[in-house]
C-alpha atoms as a PDB file:
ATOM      1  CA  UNK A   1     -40.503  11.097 -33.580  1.00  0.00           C
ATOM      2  CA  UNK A   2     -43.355  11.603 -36.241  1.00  0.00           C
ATOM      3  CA  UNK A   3     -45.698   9.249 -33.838  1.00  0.00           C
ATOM      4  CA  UNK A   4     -44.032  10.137 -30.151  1.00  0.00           C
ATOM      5  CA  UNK A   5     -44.623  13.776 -30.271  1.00  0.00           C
ATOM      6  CA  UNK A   6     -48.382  14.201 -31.320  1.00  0.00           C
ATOM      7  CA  UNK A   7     -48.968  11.501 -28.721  1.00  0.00           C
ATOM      8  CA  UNK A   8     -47.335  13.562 -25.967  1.00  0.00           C
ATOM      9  CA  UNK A   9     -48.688  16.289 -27.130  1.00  0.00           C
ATOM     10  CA  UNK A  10     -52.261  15.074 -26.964  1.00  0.00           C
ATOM     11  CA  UNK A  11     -51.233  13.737 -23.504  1.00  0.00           C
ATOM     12  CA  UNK A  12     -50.177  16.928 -21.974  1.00  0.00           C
ATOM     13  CA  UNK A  13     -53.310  18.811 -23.745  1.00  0.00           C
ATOM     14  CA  UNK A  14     -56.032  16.196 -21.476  1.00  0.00           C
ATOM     15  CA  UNK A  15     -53.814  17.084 -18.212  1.00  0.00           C
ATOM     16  CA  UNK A  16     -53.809  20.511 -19.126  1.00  0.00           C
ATOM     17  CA  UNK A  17     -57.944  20.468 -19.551  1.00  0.00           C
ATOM     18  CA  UNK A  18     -58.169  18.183 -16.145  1.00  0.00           C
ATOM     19  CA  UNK A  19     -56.010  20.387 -13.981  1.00  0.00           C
ATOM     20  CA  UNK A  20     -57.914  23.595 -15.755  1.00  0.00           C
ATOM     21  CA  UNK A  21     -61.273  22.483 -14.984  1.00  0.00           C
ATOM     22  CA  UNK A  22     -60.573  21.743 -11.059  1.00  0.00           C
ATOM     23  CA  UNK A  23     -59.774  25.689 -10.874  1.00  0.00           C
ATOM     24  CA  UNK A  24     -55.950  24.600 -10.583  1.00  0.00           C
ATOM     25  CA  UNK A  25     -53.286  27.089 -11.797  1.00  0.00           C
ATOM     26  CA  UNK A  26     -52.288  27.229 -15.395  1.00  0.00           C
ATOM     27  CA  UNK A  27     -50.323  24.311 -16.639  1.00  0.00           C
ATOM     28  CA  UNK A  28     -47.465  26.112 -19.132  1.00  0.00           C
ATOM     29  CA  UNK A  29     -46.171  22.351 -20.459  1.00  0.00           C
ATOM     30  CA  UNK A  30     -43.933  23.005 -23.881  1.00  0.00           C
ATOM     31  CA  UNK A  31     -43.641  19.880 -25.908  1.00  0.00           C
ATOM     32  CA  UNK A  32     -40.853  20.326 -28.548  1.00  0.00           C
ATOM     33  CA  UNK A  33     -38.618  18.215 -30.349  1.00  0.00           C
ATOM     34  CA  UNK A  34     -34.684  19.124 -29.679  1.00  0.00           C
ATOM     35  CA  UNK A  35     -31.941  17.531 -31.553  1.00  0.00           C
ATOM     36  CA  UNK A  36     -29.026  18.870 -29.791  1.00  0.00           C
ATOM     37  CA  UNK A  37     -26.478  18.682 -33.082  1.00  0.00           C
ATOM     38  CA  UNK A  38     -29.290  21.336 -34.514  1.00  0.00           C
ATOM     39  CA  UNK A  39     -27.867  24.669 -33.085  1.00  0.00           C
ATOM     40  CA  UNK A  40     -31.431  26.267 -34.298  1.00  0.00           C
ATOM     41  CA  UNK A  41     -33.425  23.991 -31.903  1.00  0.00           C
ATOM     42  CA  UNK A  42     -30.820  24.443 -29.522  1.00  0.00           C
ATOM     43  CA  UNK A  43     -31.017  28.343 -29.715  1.00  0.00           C
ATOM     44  CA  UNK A  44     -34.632  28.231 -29.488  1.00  0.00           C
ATOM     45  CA  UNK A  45     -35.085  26.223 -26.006  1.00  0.00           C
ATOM     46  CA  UNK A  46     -32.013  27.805 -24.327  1.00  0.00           C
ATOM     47  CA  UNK A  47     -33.696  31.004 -23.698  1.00  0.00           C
ATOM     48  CA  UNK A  48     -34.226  29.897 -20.102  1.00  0.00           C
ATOM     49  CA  UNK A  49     -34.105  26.707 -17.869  1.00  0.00           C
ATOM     50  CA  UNK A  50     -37.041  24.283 -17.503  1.00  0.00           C
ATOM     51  CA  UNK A  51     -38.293  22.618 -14.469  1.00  0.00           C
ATOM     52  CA  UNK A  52     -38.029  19.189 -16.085  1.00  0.00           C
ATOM     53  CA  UNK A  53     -36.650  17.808 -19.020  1.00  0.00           C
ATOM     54  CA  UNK A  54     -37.505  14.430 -20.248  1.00  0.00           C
ATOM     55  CA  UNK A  55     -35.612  12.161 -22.416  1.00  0.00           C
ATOM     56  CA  UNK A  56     -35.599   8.788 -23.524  1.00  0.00           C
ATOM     57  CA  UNK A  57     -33.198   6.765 -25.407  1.00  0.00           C
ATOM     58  CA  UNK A  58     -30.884   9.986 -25.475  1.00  0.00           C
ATOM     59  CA  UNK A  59     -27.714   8.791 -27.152  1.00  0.00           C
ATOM     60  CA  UNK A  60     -26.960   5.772 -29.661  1.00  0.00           C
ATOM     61  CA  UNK A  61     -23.193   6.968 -30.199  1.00  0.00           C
ATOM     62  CA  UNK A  62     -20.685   8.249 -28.278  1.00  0.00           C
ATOM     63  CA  UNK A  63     -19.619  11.099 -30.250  1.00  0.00           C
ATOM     64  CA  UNK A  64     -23.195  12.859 -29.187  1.00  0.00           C
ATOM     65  CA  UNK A  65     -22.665  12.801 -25.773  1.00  0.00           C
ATOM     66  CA  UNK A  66     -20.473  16.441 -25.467  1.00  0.00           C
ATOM     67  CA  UNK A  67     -23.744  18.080 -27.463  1.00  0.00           C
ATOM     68  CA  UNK A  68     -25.852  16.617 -25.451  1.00  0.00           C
ATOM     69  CA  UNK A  69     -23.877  17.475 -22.454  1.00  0.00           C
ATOM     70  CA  UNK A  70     -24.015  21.197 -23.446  1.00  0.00           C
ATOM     71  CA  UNK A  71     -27.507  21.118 -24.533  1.00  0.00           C
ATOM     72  CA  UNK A  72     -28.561  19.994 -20.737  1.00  0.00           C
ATOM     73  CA  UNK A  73     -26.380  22.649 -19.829  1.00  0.00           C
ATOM     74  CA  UNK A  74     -28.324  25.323 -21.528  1.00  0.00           C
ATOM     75  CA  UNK A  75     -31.980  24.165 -20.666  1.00  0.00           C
ATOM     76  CA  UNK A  76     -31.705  23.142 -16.584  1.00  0.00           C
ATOM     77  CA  UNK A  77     -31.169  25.650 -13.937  1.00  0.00           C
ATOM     78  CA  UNK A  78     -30.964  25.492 -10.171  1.00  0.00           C
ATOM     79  CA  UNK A  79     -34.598  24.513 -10.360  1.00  0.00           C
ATOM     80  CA  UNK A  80     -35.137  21.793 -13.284  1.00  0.00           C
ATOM     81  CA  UNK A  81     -36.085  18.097 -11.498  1.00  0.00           C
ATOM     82  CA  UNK A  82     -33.582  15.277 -12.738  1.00  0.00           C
ATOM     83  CA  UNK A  83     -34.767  12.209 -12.400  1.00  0.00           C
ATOM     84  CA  UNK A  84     -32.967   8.760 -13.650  1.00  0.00           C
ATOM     85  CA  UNK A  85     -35.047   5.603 -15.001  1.00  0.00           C
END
């Protein structure tokens, strides 16, 4: 996590600068780290659904899959893109 994050981070920050500077609309991207046994970084995200949510490598024991499960529950609405890979 301590090397993924910055590096999506930076990522996100040179689209949002590209699709700025061709006069496109804002680009409101939230990069944040969620651990979904951590009710405070549950609490914080679940204020309202995203359009996407990206994971990767999302469970490495079964006993986290009902968190998760709720977690997803609480961020995606009607609108949020799922997408397997």
């Amino acid at each position: 996590m301590d090397v993924v994050l910055p590096m999506l981070r930076e990522n996100v920050d040179l689209f949002r600068e590209a699709a700025n500077s061709g006069g496109s609309a804002q680009c409101p991207v939230k990069v944040t780290e969620l651990d979904w046994t951590n009710n405070g970084h549950v609490s914080s995200v679940s204020q309202k659904p995203f359009d996407l949510v990206l994971g990767c490598d999302l469970l490495n024991s079964e006993g986290n899959m009902a968190p998760l499960v709720k977690v997803m529950d609480a961020v995606c609405g009607p609108g949020t893109t799922g997408k397997k890979f």
